[in-house]
PDB file of N, CA and C in Angstrom:
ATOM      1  N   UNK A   1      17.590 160.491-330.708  1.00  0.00           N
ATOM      2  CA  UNK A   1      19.015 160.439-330.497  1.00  0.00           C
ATOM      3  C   UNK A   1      19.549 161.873-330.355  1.00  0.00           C
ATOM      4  N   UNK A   2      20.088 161.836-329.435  1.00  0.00           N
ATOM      5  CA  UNK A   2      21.013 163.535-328.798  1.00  0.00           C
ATOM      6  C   UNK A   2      21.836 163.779-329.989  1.00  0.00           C
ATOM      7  N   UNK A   3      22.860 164.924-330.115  1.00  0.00           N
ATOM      8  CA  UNK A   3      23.472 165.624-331.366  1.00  0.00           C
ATOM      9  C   UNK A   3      24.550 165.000-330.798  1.00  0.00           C
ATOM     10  N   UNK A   4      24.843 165.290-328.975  1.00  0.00           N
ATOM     11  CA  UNK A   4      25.950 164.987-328.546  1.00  0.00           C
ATOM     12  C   UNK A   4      25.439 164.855-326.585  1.00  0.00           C
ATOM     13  N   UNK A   5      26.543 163.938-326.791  1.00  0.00           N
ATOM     14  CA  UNK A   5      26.164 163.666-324.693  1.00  0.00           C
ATOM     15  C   UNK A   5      27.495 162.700-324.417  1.00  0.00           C
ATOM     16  N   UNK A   6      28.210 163.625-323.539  1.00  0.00           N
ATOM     17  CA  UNK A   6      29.991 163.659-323.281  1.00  0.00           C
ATOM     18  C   UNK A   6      29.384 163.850-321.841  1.00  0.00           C
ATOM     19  N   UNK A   7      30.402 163.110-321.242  1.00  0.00           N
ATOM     20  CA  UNK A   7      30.722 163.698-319.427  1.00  0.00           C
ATOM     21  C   UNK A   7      32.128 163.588-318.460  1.00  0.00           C
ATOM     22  N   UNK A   8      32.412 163.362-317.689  1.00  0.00           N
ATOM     23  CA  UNK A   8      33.580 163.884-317.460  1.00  0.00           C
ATOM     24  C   UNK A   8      33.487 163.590-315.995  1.00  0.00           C
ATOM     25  N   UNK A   9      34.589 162.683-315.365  1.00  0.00           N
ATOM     26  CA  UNK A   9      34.746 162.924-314.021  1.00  0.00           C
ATOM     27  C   UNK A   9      36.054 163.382-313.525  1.00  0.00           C
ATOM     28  N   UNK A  10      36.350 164.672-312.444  1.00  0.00           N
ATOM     29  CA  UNK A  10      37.955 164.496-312.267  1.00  0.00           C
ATOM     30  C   UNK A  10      37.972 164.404-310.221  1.00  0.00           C
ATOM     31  N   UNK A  11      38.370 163.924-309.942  1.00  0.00           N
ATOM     32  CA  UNK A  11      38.855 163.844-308.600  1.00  0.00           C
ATOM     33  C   UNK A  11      39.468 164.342-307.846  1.00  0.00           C
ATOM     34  N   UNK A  12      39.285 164.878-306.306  1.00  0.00           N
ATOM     35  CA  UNK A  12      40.232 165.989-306.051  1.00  0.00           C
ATOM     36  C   UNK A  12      40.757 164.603-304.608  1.00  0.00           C
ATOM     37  N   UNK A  13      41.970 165.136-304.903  1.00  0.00           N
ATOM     38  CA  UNK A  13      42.714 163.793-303.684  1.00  0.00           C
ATOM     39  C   UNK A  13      43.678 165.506-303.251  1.00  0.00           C
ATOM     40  N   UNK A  14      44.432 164.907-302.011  1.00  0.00           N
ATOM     41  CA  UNK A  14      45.891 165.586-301.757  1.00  0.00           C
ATOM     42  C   UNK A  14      47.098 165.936-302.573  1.00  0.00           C
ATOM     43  N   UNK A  15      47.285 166.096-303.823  1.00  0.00           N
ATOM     44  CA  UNK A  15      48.275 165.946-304.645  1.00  0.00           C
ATOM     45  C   UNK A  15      47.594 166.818-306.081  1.00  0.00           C
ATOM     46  N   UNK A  16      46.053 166.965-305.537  1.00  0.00           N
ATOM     47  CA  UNK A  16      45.191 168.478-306.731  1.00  0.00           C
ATOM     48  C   UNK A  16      44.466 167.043-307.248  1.00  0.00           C
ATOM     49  N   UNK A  17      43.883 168.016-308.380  1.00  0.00           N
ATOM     50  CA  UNK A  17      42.709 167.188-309.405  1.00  0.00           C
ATOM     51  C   UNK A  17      43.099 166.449-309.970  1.00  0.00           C
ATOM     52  N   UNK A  18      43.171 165.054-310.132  1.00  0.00           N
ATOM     53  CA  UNK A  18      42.965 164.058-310.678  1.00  0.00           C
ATOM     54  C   UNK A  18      41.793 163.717-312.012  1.00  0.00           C
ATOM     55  N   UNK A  19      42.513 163.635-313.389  1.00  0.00           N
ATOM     56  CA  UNK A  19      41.416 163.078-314.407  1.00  0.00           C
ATOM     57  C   UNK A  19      40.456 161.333-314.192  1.00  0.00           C
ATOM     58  N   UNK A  20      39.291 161.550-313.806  1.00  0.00           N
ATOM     59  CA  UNK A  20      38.946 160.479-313.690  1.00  0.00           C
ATOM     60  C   UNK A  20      38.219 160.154-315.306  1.00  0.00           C
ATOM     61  N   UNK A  21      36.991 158.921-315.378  1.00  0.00           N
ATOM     62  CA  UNK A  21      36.721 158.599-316.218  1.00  0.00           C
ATOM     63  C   UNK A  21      36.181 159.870-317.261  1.00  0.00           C
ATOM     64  N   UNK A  22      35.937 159.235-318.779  1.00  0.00           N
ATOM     65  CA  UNK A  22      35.198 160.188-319.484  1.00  0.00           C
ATOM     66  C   UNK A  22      34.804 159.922-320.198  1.00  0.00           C
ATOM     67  N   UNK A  23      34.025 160.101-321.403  1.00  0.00           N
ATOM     68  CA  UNK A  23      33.115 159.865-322.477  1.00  0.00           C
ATOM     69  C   UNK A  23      33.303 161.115-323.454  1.00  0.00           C
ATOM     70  N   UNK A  24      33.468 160.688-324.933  1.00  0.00           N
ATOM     71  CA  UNK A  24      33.717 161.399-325.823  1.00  0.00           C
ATOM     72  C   UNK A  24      32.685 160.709-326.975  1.00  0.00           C
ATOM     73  N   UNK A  25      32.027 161.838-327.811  1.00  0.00           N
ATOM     74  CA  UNK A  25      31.043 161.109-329.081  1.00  0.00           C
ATOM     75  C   UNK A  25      31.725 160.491-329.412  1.00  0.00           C
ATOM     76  N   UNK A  26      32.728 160.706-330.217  1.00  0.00           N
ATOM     77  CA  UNK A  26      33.664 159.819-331.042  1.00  0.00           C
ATOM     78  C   UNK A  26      34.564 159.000-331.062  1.00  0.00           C
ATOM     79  N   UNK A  27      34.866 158.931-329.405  1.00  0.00           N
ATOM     80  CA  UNK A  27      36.115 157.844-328.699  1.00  0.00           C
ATOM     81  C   UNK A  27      35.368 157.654-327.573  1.00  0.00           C
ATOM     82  N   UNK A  28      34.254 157.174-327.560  1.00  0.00           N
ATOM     83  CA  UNK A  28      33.986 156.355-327.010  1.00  0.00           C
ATOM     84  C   UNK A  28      34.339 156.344-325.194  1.00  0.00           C
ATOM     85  N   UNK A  29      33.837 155.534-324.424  1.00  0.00           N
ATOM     86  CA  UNK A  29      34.336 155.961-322.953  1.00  0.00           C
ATOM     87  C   UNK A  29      35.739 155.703-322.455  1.00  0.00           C
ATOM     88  N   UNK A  30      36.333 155.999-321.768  1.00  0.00           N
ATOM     89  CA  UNK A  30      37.831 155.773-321.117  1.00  0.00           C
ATOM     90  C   UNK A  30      37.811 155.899-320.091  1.00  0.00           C
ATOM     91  N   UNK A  31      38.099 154.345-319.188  1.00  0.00           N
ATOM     92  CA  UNK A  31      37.616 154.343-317.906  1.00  0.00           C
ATOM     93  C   UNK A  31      38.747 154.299-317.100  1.00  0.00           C
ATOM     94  N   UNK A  32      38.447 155.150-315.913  1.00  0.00           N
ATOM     95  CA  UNK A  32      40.029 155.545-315.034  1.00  0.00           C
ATOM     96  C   UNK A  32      39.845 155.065-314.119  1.00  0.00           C
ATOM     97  N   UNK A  33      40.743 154.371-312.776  1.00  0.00           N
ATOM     98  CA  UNK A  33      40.325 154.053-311.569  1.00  0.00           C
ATOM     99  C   UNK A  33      40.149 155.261-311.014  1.00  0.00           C
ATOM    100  N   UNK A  34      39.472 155.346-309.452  1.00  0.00           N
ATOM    101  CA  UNK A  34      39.094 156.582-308.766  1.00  0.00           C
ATOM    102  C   UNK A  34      40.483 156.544-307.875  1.00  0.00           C
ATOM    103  N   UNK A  35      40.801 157.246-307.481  1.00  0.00           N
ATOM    104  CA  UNK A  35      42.626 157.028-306.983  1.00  0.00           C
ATOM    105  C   UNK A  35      42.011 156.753-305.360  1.00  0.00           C
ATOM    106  N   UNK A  36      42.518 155.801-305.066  1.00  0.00           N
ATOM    107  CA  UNK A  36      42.489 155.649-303.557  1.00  0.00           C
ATOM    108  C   UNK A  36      42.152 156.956-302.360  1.00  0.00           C
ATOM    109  N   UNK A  37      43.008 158.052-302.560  1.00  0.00           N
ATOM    110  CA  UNK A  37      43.065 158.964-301.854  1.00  0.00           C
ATOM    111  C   UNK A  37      42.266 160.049-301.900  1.00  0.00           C
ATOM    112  N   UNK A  38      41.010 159.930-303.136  1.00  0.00           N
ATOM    113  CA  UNK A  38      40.250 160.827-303.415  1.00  0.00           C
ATOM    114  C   UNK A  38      39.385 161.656-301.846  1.00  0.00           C
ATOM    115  N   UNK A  39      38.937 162.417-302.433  1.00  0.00           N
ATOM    116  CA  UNK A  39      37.791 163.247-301.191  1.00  0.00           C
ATOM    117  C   UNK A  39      36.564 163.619-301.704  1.00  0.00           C
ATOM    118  N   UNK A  40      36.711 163.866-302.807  1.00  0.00           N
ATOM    119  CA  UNK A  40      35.557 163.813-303.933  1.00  0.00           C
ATOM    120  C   UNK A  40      35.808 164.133-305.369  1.00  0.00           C
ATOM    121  N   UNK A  41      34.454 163.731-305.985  1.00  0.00           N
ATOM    122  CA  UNK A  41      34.354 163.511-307.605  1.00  0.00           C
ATOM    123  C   UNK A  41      33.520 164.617-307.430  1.00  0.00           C
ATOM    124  N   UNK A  42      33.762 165.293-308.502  1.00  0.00           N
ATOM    125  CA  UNK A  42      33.148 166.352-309.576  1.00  0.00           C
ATOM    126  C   UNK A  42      32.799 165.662-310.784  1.00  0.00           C
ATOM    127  N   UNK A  43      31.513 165.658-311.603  1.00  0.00           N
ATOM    128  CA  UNK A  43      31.273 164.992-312.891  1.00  0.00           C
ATOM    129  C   UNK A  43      30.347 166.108-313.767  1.00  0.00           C
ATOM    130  N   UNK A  44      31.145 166.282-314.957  1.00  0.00           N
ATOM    131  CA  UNK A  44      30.381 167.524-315.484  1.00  0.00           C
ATOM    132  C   UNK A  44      29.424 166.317-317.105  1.00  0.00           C
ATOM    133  N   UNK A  45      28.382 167.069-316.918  1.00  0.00           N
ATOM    134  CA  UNK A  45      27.794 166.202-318.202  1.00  0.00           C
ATOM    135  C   UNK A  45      27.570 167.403-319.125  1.00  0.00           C
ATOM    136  N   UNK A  46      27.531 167.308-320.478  1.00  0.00           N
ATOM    137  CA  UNK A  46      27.279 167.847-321.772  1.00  0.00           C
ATOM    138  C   UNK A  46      26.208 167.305-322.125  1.00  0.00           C
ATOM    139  N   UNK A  47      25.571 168.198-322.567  1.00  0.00           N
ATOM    140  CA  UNK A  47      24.251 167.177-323.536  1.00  0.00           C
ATOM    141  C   UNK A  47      23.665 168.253-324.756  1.00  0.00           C
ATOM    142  N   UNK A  48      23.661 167.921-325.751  1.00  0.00           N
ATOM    143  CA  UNK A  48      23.099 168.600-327.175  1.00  0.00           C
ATOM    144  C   UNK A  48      22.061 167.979-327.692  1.00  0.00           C
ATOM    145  N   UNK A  49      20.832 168.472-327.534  1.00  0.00           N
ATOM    146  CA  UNK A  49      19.459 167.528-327.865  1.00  0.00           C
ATOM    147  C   UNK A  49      19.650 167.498-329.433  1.00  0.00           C
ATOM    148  N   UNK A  50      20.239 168.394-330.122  1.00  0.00           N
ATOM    149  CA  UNK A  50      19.805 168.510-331.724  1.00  0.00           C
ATOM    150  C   UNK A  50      20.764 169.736-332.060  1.00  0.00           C
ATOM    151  N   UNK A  51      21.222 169.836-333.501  1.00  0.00           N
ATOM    152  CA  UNK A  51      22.379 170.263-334.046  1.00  0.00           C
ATOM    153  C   UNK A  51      21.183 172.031-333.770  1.00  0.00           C
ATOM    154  N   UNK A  52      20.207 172.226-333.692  1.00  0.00           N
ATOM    155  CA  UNK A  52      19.878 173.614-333.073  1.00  0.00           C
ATOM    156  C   UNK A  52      19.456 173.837-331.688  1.00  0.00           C
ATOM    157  N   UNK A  53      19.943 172.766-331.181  1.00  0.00           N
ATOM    158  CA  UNK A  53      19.622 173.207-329.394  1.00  0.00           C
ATOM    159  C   UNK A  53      20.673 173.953-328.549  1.00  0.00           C
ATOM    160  N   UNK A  54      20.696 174.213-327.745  1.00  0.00           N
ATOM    161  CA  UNK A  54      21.857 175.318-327.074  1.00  0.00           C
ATOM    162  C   UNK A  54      22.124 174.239-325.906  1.00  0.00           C
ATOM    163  N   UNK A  55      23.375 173.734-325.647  1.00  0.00           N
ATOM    164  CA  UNK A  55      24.253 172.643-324.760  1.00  0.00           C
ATOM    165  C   UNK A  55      23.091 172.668-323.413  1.00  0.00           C
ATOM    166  N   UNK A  56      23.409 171.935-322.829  1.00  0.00           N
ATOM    167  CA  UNK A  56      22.787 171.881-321.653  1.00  0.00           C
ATOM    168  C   UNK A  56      23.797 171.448-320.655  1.00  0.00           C
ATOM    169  N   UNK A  57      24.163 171.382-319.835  1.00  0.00           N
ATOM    170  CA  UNK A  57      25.169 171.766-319.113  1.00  0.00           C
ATOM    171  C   UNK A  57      25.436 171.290-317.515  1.00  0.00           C
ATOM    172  N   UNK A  58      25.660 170.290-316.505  1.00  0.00           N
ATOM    173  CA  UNK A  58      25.104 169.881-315.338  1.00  0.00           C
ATOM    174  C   UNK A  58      26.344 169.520-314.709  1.00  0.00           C
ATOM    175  N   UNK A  59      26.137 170.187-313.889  1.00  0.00           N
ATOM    176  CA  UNK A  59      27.614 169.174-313.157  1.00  0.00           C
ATOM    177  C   UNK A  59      27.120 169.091-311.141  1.00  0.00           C
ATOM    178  N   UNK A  60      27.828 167.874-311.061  1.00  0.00           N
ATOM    179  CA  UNK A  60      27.603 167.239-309.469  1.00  0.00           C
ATOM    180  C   UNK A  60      28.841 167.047-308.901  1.00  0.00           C
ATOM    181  N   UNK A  61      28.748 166.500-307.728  1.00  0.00           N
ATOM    182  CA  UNK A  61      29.939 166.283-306.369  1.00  0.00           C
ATOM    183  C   UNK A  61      29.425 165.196-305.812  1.00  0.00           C
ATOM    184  N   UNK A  62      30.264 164.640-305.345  1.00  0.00           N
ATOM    185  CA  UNK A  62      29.783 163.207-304.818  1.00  0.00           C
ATOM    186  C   UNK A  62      31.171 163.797-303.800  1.00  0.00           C
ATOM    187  N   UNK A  63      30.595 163.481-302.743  1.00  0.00           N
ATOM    188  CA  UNK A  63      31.848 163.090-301.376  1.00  0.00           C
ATOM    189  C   UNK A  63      32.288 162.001-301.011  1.00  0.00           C
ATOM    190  N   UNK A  64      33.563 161.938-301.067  1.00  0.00           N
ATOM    191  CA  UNK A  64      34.154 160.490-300.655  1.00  0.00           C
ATOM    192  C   UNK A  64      35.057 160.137-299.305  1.00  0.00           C
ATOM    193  N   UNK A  65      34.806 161.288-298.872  1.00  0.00           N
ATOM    194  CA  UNK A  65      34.669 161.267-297.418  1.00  0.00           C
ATOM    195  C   UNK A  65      34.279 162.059-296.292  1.00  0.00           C
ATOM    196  N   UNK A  66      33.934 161.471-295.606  1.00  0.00           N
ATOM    197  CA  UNK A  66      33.220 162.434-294.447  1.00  0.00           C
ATOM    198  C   UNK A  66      34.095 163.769-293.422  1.00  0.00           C
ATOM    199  N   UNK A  67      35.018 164.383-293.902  1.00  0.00           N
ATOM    200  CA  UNK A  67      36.447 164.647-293.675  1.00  0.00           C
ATOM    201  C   UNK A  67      35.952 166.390-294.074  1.00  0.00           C
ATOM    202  N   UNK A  68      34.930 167.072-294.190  1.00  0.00           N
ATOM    203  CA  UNK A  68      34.903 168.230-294.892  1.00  0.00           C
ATOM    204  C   UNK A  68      35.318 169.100-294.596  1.00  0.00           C
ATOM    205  N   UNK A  69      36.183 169.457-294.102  1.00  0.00           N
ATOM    206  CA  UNK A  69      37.311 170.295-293.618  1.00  0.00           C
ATOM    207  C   UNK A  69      38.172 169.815-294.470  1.00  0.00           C
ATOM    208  N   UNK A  70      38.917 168.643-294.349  1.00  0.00           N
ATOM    209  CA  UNK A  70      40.040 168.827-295.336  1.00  0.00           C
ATOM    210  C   UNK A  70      39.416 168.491-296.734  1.00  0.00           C
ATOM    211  N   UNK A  71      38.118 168.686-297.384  1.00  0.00           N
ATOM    212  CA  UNK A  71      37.741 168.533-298.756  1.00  0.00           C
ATOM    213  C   UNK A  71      37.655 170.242-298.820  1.00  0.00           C
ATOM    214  N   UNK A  72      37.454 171.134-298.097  1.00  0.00           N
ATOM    215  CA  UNK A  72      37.963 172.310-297.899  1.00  0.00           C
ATOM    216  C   UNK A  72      38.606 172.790-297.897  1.00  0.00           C
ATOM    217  N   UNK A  73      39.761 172.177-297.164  1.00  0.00           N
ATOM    218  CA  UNK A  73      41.209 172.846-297.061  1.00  0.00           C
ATOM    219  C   UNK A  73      41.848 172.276-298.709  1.00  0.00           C
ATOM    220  N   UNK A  74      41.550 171.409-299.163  1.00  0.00           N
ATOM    221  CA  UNK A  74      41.828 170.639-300.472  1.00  0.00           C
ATOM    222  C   UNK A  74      41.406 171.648-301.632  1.00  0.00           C
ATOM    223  N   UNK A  75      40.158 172.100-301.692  1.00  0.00           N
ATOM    224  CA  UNK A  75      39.510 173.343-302.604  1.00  0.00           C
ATOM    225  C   UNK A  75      40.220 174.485-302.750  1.00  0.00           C
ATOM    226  N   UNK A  76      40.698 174.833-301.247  1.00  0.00           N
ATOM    227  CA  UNK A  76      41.010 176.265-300.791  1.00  0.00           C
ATOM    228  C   UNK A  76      42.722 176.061-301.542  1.00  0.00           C
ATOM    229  N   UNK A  77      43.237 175.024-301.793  1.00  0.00           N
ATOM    230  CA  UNK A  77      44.708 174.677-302.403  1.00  0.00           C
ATOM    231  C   UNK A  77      44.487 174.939-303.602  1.00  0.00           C
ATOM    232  N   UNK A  78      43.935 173.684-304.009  1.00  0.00           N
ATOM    233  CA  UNK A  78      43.961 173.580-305.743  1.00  0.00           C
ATOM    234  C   UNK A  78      42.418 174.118-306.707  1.00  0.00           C
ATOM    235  N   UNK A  79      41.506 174.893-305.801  1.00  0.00           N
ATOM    236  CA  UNK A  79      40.782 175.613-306.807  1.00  0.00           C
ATOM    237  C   UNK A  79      39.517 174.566-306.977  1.00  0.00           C
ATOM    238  N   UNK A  80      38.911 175.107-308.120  1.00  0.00           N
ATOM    239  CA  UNK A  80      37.910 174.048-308.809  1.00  0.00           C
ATOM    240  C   UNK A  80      37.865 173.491-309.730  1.00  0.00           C
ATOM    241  N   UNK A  81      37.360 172.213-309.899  1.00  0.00           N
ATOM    242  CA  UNK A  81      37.797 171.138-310.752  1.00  0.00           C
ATOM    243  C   UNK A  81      38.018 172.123-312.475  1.00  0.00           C
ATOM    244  N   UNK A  82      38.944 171.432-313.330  1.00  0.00           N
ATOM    245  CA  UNK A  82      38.884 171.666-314.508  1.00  0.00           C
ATOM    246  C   UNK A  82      38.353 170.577-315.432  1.00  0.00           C
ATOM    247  N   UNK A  83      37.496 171.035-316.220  1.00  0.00           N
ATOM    248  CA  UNK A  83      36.876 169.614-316.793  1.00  0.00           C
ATOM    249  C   UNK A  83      37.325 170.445-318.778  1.00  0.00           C
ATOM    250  N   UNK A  84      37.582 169.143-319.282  1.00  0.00           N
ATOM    251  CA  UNK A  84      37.877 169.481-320.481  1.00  0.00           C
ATOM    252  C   UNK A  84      36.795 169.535-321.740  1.00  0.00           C
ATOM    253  N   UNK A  85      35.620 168.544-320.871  1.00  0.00           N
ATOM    254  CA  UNK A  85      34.334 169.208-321.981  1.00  0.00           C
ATOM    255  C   UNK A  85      33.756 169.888-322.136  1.00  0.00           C
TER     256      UNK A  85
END
């Protein structure tokens, strides 16, 4: 059993980053819809093998549309995702 394993999705649509779903040790998951207008998900994972391991750390992109110019022009606005874990 891990010390700790949290992850995090936020969404970048036209209107900036969007909090999508997430997972917390202690509260458990909280599941968000993906907003219609998304362009892509960012999902950052946490993982702590043992109260002396050093975090491990991973994060991905999933594209949600084939549009990469404006998932570009979308970046080039509002930056890169902020994830709170």
């Amino acid at each position: 059993m891990s010390a700790s394993n949290e992850w995090e999705d936020v969404h970048l649509t036209p209107a900036g980053w969007v909090d999508g779903s997430i997972k917390r040790d202690f509260a458990g998951v909280t599941k968000r819809p993906v907003p219609a207008d998304a362009v892509l998900t960012a999902h950052r994972r946490v993982h702590v093998a043992s109260a002396f391991s050093s975090p491990d750390i991973s994060e991905s992109e999933t594209r949600l549309t084939d549009d990469v110019a404006l998932i570009e022009e979308l970046r080039q606005k509002y930056g890169k995702p902020v994830f709170g874990v």
